[in-house]
C-alpha atoms as a PDB file:
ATOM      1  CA  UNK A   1       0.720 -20.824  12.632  1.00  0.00           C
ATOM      2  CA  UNK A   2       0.493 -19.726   9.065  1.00  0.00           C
ATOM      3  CA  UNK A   3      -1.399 -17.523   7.736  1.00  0.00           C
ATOM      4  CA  UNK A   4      -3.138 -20.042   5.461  1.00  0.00           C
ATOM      5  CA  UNK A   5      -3.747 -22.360   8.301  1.00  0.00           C
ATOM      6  CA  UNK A   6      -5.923 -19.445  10.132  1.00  0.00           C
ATOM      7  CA  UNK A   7      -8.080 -19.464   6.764  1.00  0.00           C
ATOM      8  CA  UNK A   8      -8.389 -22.855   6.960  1.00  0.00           C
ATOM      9  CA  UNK A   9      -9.921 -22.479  10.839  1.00  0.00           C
ATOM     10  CA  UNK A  10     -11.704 -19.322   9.494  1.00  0.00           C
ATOM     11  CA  UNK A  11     -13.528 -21.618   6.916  1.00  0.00           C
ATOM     12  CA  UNK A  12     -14.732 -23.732   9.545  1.00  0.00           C
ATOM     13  CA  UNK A  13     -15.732 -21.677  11.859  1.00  0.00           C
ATOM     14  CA  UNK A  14     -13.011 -20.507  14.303  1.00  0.00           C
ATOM     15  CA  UNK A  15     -13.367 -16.883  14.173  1.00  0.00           C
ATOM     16  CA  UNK A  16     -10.552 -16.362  16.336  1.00  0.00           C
ATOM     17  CA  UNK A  17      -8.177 -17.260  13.947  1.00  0.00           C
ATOM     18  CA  UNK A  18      -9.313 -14.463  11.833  1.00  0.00           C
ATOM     19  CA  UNK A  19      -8.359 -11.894  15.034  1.00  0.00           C
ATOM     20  CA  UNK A  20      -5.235 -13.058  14.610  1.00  0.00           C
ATOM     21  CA  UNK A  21      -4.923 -12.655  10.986  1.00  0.00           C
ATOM     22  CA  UNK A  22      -6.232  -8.911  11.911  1.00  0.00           C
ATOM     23  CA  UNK A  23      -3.498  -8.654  14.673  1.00  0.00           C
ATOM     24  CA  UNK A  24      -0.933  -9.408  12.256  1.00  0.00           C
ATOM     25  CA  UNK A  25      -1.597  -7.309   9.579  1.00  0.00           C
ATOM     26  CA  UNK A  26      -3.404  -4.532  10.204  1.00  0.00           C
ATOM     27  CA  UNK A  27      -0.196  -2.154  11.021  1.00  0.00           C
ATOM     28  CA  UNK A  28       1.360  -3.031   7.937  1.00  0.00           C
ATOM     29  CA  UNK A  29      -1.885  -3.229   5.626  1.00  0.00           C
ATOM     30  CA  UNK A  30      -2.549   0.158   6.974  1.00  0.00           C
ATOM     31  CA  UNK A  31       1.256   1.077   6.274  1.00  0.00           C
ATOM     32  CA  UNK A  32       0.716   0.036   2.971  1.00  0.00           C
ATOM     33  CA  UNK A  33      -2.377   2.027   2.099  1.00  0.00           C
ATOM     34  CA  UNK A  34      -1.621   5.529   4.042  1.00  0.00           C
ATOM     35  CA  UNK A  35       1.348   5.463   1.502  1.00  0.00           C
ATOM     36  CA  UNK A  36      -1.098   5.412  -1.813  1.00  0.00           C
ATOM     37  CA  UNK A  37      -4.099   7.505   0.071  1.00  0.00           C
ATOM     38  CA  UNK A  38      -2.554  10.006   2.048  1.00  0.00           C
ATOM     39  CA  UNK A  39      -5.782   9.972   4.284  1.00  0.00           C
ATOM     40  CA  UNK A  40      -5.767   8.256   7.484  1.00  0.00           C
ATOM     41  CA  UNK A  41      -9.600   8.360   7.550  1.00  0.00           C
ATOM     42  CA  UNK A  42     -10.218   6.794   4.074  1.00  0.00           C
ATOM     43  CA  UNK A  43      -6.953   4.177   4.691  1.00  0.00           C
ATOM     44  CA  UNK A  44      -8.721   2.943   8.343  1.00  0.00           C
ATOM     45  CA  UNK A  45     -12.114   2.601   6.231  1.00  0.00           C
ATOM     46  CA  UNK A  46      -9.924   0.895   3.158  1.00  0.00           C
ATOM     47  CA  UNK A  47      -8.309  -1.255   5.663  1.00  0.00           C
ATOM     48  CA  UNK A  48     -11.734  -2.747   7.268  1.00  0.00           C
ATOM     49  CA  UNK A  49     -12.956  -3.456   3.299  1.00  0.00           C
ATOM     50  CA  UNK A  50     -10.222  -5.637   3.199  1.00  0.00           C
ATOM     51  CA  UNK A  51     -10.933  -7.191   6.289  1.00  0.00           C
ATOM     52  CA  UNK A  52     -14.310  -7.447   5.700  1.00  0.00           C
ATOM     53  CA  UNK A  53     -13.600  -9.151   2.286  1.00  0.00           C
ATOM     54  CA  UNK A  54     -10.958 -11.700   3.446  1.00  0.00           C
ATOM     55  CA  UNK A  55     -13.298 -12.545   6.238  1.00  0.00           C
ATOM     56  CA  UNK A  56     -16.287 -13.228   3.829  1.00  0.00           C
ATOM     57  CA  UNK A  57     -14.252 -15.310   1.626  1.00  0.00           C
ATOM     58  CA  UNK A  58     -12.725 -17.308   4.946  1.00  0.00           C
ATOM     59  CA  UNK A  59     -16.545 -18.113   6.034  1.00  0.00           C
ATOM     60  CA  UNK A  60     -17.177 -19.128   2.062  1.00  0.00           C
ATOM     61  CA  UNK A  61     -14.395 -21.738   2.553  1.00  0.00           C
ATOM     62  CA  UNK A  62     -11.861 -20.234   0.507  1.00  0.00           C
ATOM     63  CA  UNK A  63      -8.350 -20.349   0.999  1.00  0.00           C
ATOM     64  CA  UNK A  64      -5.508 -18.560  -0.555  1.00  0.00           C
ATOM     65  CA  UNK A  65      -2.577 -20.575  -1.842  1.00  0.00           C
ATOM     66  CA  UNK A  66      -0.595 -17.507  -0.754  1.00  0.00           C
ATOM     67  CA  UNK A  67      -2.294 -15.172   1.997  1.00  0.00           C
ATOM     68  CA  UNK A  68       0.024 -12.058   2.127  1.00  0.00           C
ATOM     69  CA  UNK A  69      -0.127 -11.538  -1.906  1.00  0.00           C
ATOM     70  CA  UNK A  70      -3.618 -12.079  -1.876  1.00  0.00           C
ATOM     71  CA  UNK A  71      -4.416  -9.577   1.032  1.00  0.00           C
ATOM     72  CA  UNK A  72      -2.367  -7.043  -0.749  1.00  0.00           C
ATOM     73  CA  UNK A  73      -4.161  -7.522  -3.998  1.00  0.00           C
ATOM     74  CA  UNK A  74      -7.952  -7.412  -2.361  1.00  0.00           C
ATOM     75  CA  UNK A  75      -6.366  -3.916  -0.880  1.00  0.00           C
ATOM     76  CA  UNK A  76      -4.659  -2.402  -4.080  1.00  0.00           C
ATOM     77  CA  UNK A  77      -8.048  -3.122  -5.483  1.00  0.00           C
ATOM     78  CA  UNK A  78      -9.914  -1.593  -2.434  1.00  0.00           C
ATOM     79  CA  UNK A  79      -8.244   1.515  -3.484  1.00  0.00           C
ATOM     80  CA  UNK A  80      -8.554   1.628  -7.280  1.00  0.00           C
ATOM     81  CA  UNK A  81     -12.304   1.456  -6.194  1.00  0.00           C
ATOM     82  CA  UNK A  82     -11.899   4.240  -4.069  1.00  0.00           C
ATOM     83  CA  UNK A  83     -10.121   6.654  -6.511  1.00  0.00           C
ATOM     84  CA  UNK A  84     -12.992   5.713  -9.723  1.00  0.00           C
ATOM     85  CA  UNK A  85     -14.942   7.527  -7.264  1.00  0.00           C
ATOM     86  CA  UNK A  86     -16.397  10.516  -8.296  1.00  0.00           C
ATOM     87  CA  UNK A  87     -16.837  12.441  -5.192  1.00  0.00           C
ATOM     88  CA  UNK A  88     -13.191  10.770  -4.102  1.00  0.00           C
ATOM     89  CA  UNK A  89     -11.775  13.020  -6.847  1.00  0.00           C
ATOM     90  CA  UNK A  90     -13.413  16.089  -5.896  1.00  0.00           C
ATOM     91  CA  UNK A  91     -12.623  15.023  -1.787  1.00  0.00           C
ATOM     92  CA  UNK A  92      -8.585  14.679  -3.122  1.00  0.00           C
ATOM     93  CA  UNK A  93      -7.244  17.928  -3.587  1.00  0.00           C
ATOM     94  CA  UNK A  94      -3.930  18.739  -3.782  1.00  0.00           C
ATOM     95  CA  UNK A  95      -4.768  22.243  -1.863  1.00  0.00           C
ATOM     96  CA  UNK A  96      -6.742  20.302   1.017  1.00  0.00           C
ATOM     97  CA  UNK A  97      -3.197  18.026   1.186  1.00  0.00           C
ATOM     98  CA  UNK A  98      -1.337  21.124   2.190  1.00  0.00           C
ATOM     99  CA  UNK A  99      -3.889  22.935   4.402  1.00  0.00           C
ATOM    100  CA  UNK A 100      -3.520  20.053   6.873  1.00  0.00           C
ATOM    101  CA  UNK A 101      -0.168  18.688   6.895  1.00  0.00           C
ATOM    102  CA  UNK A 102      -0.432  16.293  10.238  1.00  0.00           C
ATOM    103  CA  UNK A 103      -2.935  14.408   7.920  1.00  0.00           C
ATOM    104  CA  UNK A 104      -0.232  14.054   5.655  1.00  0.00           C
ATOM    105  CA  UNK A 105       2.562  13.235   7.773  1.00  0.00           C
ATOM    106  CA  UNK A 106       0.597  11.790  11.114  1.00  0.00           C
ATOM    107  CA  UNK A 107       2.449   7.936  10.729  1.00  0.00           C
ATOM    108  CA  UNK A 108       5.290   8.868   8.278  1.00  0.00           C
ATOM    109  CA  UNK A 109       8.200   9.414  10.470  1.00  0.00           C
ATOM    110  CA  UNK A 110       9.235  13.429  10.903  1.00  0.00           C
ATOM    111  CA  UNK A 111      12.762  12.159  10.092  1.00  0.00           C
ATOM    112  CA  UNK A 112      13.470  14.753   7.226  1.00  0.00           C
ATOM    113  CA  UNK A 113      15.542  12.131   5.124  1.00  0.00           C
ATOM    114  CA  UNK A 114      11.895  10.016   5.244  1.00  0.00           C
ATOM    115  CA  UNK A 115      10.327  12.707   4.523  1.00  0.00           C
ATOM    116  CA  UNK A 116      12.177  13.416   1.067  1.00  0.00           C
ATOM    117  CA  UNK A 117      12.121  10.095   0.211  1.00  0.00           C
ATOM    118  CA  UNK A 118       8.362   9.852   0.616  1.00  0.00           C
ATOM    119  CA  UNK A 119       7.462  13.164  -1.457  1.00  0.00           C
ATOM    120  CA  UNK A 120       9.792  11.923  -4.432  1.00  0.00           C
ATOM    121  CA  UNK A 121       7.998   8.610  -4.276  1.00  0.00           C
ATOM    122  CA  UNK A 122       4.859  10.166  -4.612  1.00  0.00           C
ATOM    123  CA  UNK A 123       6.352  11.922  -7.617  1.00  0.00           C
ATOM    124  CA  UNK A 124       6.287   8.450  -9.241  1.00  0.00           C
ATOM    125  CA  UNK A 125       3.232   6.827 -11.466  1.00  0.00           C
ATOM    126  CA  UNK A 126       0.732   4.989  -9.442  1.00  0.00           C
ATOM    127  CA  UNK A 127       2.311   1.894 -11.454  1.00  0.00           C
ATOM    128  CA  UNK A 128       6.018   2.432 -10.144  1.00  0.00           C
ATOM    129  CA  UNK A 129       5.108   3.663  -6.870  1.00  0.00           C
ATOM    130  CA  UNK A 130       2.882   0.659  -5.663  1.00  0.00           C
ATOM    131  CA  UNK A 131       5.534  -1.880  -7.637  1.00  0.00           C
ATOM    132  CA  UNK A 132       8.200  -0.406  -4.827  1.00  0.00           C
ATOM    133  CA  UNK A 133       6.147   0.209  -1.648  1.00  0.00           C
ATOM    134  CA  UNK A 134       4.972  -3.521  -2.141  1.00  0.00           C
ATOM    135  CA  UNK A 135       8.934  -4.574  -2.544  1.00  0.00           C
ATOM    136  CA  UNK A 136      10.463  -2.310  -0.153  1.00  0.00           C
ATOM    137  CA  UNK A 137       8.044  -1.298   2.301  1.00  0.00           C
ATOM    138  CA  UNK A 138       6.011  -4.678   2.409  1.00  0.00           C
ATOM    139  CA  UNK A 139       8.735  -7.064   1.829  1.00  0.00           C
ATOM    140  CA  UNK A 140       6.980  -9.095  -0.554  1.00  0.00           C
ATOM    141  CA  UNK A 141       8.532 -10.907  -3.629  1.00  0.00           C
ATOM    142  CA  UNK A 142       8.563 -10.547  -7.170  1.00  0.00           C
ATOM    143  CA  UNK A 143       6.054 -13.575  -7.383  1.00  0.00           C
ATOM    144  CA  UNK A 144       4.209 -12.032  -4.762  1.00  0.00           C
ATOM    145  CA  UNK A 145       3.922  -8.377  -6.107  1.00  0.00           C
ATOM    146  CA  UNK A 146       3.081 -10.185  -9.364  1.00  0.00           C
ATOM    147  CA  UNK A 147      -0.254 -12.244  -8.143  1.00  0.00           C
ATOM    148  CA  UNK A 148      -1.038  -8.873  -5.751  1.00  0.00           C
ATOM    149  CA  UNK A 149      -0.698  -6.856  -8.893  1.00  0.00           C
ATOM    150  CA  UNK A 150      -2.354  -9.600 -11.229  1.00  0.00           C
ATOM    151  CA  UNK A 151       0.434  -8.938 -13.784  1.00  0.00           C
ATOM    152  CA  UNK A 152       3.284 -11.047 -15.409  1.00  0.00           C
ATOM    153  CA  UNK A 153       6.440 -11.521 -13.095  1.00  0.00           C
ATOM    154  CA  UNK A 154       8.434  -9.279 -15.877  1.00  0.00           C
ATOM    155  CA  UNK A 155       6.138  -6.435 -15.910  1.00  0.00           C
ATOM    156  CA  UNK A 156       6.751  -6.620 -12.138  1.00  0.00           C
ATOM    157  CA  UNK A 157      10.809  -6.454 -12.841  1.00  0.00           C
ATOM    158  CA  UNK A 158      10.411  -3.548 -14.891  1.00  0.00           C
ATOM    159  CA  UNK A 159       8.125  -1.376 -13.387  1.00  0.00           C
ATOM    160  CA  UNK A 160      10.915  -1.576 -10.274  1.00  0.00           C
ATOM    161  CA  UNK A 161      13.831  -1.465 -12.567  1.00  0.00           C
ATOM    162  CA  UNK A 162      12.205   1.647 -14.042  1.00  0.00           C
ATOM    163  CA  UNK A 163      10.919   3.279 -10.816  1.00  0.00           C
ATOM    164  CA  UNK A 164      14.257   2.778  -9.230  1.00  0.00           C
ATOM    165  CA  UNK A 165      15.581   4.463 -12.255  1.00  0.00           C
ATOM    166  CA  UNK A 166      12.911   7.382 -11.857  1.00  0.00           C
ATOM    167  CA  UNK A 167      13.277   7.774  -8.181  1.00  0.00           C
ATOM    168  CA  UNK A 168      17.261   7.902  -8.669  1.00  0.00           C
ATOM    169  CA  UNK A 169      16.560  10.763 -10.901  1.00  0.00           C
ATOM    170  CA  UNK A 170      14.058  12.559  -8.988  1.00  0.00           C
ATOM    171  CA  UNK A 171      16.017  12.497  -5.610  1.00  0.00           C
ATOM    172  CA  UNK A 172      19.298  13.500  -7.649  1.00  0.00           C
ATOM    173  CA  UNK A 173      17.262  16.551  -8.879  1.00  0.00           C
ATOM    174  CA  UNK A 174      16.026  17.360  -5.583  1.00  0.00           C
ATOM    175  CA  UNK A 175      19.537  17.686  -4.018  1.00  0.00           C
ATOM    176  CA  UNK A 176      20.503  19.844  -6.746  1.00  0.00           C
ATOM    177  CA  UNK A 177      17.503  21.910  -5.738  1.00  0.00           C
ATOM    178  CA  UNK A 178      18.208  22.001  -2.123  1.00  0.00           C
ATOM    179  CA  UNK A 179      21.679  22.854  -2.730  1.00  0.00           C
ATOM    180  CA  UNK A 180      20.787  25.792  -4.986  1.00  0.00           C
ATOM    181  CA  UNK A 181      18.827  27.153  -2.261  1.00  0.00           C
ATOM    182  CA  UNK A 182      21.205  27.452   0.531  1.00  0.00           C
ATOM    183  CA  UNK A 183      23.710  29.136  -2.067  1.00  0.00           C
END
């Protein structure tokens, strides 16, 4: 069934078929927000907001032309909530980040290749970085990433032209760093 069609029996009154909107998307939601959060605490409690929210506006009757863009969009702004909050800046140090690095690293595979490739995302701005997990992690479309972003399709193209561009410099860098350090 698509994902649609379980708003559609959400809106009138089939609970069930929100389960199975729940069963299909909470691993990669949750994907999805570890990668901008970095805390598996605040992601799980990020994750049931946007739950909670798509649920509320199934039982209001409303239904999403597209679900998956919209879902991503109600979570992206889940999380910009989250970080215009005050106590979420003092909660997200950088020194906390490294005193605990299981939290960190708990669902990332150990793979050391992933690893890299994770650490010079998060070298990216918040603008590049959730332009390519959206693309590359979530699989979603340039349209897509556009209405989950609420930006024009263009601004979409460049901010993963330009990240791409970034990243390729940033992991280039890296390598020469690693090699200078086993010289």
């Amino acid at each position: 069934m698509l994902d649609e069609q379980y708003m559609e029996e959400l809106a009138s009154g089939n609970d069930s078929a929100f389960d199975s909107l729940v069963f299909r998307y909470h691993k990669p939601l949750f994907g999805y927000l570890y990668r901008l959060l970095h805390d598996e605490k605040q992601v799980e409690d990020v994750v049931q907001e946007t739950f909670l929210k798509i649920y509320q506006e199934g039982k209001r009757g409303f239904i999403p032309k597209q679900f998956k863009p919209w879902m991503y969009k109600i979570a992206t702004n889940c999380c910009k909530d989250y970080w215009k909050k005050a106590s979420t800046k003092r909660e997200f140090a950088t020194k906390d980040l490294y005193e605990n690095p299981s939290q960190i690293y708990h669902i990332i595979d150990h793979q050391i290749e992933r690893k890299w490739m994770m650490e010079s995302l998060n070298q990216l701005s918040l603008d590049y970085r959730t332009a390519l997990y959206l693309r590359f992690y979530q699989d979603l479309k340039y349209e897509e990433i556009a209405m989950t972003l609420d930006i024009p399709l263009n601004t979409v193209k460049t901010r993963i032209s330009r990240g791409l561009n970034q990243l390729e410099k940033i992991l280039l860098e890296n390598e020469g760093k690693e090699e200078r350090e086993y010289e």
